[in-house]
C-alpha atoms as a PDB file:
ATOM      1  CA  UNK A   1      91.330 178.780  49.967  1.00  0.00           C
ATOM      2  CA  UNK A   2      88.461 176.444  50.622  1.00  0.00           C
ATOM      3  CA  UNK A   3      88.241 173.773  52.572  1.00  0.00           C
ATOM      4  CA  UNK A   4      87.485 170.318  50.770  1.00  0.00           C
ATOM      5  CA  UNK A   5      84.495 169.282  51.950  1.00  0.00           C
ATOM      6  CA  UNK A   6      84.804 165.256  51.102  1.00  0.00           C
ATOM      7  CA  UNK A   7      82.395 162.833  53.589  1.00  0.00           C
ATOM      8  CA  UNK A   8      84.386 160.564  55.984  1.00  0.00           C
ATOM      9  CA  UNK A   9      83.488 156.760  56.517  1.00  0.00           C
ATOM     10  CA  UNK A  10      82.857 155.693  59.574  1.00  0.00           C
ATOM     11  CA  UNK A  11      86.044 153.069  60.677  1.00  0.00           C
ATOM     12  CA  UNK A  12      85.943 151.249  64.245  1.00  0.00           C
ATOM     13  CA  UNK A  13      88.592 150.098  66.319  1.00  0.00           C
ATOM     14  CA  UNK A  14      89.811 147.483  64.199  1.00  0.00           C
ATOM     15  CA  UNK A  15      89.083 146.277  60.568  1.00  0.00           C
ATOM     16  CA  UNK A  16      90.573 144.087  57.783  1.00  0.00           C
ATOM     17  CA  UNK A  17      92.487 145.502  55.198  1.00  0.00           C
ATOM     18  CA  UNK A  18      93.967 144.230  51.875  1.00  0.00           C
ATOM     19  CA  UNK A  19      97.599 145.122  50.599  1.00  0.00           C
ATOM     20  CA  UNK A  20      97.251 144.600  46.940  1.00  0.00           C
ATOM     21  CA  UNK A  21     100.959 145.167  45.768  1.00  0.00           C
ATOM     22  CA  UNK A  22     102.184 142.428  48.594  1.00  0.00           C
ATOM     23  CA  UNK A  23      99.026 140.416  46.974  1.00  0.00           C
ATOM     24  CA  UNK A  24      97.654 140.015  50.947  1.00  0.00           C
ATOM     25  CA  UNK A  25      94.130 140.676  51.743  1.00  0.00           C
ATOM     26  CA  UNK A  26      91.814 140.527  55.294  1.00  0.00           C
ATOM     27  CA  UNK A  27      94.931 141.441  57.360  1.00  0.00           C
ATOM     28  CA  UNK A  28      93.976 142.528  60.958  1.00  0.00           C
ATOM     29  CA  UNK A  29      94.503 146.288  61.369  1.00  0.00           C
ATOM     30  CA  UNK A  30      94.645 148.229  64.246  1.00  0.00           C
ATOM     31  CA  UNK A  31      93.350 151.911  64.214  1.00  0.00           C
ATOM     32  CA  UNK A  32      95.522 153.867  66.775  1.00  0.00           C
ATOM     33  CA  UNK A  33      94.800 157.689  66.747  1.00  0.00           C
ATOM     34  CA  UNK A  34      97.526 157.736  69.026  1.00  0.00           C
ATOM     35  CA  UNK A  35      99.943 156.618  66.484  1.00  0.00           C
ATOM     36  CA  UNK A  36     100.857 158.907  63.817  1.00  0.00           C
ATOM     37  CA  UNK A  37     102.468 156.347  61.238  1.00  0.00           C
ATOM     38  CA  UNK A  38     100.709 153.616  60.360  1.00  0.00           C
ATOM     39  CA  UNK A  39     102.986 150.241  60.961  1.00  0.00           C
ATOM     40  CA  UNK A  40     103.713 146.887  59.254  1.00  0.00           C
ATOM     41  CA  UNK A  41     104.826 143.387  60.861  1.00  0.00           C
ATOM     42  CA  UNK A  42     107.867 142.336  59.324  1.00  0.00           C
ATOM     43  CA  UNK A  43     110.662 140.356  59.736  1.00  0.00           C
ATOM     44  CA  UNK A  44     114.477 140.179  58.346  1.00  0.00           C
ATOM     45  CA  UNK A  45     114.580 143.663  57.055  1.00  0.00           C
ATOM     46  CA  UNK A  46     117.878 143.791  55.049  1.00  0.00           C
ATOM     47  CA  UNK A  47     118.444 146.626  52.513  1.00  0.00           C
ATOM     48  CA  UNK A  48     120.251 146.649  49.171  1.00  0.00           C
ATOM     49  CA  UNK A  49     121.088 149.191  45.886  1.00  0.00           C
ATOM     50  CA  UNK A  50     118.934 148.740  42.883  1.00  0.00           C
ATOM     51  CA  UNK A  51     119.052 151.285  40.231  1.00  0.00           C
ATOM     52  CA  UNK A  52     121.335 153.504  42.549  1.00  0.00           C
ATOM     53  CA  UNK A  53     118.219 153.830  44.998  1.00  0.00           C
ATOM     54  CA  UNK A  54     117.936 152.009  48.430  1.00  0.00           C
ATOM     55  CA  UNK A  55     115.184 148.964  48.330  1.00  0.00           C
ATOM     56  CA  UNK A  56     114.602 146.643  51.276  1.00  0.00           C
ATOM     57  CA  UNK A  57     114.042 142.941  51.042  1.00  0.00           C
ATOM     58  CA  UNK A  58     111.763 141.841  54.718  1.00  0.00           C
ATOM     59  CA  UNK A  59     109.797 138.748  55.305  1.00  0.00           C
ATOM     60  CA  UNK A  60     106.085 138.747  56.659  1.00  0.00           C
ATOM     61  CA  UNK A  61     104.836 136.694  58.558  1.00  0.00           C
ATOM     62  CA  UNK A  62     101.918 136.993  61.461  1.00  0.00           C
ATOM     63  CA  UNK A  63     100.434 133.530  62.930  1.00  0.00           C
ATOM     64  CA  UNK A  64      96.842 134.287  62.904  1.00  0.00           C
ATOM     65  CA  UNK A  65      96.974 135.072  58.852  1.00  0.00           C
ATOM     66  CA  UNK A  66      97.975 131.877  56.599  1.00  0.00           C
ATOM     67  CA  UNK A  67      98.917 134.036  53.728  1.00  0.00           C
ATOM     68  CA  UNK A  68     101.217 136.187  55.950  1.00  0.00           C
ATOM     69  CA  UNK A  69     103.633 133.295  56.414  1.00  0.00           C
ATOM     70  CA  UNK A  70     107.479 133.820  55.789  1.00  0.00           C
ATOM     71  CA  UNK A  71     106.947 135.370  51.887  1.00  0.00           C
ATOM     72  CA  UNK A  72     109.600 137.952  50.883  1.00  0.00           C
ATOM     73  CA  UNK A  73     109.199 140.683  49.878  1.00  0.00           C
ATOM     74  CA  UNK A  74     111.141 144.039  47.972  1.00  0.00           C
ATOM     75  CA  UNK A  75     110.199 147.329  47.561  1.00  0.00           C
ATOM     76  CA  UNK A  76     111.605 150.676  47.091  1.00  0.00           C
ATOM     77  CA  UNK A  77     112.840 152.702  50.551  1.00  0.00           C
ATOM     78  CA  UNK A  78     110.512 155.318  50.797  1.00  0.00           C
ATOM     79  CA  UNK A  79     112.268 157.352  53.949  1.00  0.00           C
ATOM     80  CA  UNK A  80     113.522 156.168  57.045  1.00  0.00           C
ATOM     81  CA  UNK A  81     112.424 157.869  60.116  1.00  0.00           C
ATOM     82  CA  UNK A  82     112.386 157.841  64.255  1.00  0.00           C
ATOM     83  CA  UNK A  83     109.317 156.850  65.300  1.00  0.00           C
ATOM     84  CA  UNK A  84     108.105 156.339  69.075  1.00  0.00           C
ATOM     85  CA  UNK A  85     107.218 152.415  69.610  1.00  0.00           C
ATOM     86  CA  UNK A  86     105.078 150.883  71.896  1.00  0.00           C
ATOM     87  CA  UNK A  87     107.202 150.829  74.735  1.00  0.00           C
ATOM     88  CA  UNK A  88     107.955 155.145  74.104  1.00  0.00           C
ATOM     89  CA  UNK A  89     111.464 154.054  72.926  1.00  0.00           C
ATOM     90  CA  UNK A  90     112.303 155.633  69.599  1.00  0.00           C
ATOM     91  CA  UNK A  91     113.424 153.628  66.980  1.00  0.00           C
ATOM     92  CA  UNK A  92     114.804 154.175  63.248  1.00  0.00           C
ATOM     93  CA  UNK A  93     112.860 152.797  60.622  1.00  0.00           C
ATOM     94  CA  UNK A  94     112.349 151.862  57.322  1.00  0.00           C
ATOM     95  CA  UNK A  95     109.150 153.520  55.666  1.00  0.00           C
ATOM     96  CA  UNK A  96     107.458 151.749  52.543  1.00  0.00           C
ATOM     97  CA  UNK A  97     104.756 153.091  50.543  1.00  0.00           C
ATOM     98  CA  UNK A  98     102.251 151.029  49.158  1.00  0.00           C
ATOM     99  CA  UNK A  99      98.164 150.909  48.337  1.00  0.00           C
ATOM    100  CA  UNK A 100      96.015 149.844  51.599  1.00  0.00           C
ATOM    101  CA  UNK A 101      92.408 148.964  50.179  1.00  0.00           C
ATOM    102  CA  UNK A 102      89.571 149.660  52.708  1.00  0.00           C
ATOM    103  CA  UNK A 103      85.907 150.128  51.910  1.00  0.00           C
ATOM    104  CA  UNK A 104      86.638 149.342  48.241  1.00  0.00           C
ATOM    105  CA  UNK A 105      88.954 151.730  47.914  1.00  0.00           C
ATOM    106  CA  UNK A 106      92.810 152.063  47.434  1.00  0.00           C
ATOM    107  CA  UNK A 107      94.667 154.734  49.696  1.00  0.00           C
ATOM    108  CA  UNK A 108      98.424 155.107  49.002  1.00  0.00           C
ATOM    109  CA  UNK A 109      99.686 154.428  52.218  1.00  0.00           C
ATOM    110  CA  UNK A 110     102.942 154.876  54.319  1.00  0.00           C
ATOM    111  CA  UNK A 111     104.010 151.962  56.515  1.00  0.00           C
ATOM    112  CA  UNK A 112     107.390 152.159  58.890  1.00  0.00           C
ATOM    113  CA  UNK A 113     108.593 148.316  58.938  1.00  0.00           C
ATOM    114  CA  UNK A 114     108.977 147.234  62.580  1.00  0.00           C
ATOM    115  CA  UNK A 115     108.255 143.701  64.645  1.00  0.00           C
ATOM    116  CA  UNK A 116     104.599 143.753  65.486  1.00  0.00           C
ATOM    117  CA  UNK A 117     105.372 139.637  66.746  1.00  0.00           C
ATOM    118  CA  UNK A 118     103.885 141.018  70.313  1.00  0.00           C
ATOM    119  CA  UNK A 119     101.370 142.534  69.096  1.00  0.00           C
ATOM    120  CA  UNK A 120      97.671 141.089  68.487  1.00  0.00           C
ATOM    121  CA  UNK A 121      97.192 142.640  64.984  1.00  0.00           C
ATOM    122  CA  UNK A 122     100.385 142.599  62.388  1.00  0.00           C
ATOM    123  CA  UNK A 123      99.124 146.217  60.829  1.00  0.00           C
ATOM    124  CA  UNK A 124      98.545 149.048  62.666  1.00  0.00           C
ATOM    125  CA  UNK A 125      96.906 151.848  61.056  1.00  0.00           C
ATOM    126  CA  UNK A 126      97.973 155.495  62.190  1.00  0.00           C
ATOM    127  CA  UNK A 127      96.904 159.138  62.180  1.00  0.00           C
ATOM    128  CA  UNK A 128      98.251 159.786  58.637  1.00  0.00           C
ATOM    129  CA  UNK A 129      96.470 157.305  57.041  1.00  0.00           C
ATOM    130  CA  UNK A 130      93.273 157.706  58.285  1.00  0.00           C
ATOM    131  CA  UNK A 131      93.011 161.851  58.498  1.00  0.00           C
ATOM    132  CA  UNK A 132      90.428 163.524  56.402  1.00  0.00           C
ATOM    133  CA  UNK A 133      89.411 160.074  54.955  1.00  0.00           C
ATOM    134  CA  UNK A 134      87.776 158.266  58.269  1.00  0.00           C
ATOM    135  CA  UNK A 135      85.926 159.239  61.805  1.00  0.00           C
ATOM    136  CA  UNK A 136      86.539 156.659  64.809  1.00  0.00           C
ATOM    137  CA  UNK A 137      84.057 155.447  66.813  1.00  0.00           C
ATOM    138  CA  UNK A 138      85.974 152.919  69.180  1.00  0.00           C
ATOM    139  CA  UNK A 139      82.487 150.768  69.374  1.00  0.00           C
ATOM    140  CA  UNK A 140      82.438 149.707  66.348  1.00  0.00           C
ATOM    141  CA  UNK A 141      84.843 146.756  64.400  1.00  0.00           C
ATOM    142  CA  UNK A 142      85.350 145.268  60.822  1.00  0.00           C
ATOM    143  CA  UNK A 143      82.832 148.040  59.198  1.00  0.00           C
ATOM    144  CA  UNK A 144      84.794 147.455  55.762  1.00  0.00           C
ATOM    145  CA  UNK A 145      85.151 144.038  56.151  1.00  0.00           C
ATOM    146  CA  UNK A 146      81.670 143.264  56.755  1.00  0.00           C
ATOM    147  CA  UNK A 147      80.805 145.701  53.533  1.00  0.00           C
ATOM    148  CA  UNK A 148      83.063 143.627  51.462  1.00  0.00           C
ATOM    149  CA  UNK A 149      81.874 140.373  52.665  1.00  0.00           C
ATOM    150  CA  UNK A 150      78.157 142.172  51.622  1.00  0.00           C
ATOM    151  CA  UNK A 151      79.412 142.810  48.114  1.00  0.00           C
ATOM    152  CA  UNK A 152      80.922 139.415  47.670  1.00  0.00           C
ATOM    153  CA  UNK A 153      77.881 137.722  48.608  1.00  0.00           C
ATOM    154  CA  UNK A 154      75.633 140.226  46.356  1.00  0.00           C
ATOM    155  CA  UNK A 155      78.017 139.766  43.584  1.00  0.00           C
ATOM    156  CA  UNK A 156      77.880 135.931  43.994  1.00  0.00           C
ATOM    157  CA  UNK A 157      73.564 135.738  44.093  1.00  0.00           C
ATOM    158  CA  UNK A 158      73.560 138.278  40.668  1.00  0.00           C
ATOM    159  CA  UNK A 159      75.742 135.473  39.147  1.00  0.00           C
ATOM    160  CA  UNK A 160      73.330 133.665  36.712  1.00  0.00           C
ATOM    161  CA  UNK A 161      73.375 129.909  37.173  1.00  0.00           C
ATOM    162  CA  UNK A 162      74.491 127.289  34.563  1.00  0.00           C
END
């Protein structure tokens, strides 16, 4: 079988993301190689039956994003795994699935849910997300946020005036 030959974009060490289906956008992401899940600042995680399927119901909230402020949220249980944290302790947690949008483009994404409140950026994106789609280089930050702001401003100078 052949190998897919599809070009990689160049992400740095960090970068803005938006999370459409939580209607959040320009969250500060983390790239961690060293991670293989990618990981989602949340609080209150509670889980309930809907449709005879396991949902959870969390709260986000992150103090350096105004947006990301105490909104609930509930969405289908997509596993629940063990997964190393920080501090090499392994915890069980609850895994979501949901599109990440990065360079203009929408990745379906796996995120475990887990208390980021320590940590400087409330998403951290891991291994998984990022292989066969991106290349790190560690010298470089907010690649596809600065392309977006680009757009934007393009978009807003084609705009004929009244």
């Amino acid at each position: 079988m052949a190998k897919r030959n599809t070009p990689r974009r160049t992400i740095g060490r960090r970068d803005k993301i938006d999370l459409p289906e939580l209607r959040l956008s320009d969250l500060d992401a983390k790239v961690d190689t060293g991670a293989y899940t990618s990981s989602l600042h949340v609080r209150g995680i509670k889980t309930f039956t809907r449709d005879g399927a396991t949902w959870v119901r969390f709260k986000l909230k992150h103090p350096s994003h105004p947006s990301y402020q105490n909104e609930r949220f509930e969405l289908p249980v997509h596993d629940r795994k063990r997964v190393r944290n920080s501090s090499g302790k392994i915890e069980k947690r609850y895994i979501i699935r949901t599109p990440l949008v990065i360079f203009g483009r929408a990745y379906v994404t796996e995120f475990s849910l887990t208390d980021r409140s320590r940590m400087m950026c409330p998403v951290l994106l891991g291994r998984k997300s990022l292989y066969r789609k991106f290349i790190v280089d560690v010298a470089q930050k907010d690649l596809s946020y600065r392309q977006k702001l680009q757009s934007q401003s393009e978009s807003s100078s084609e705009a004929p005036s009244a």
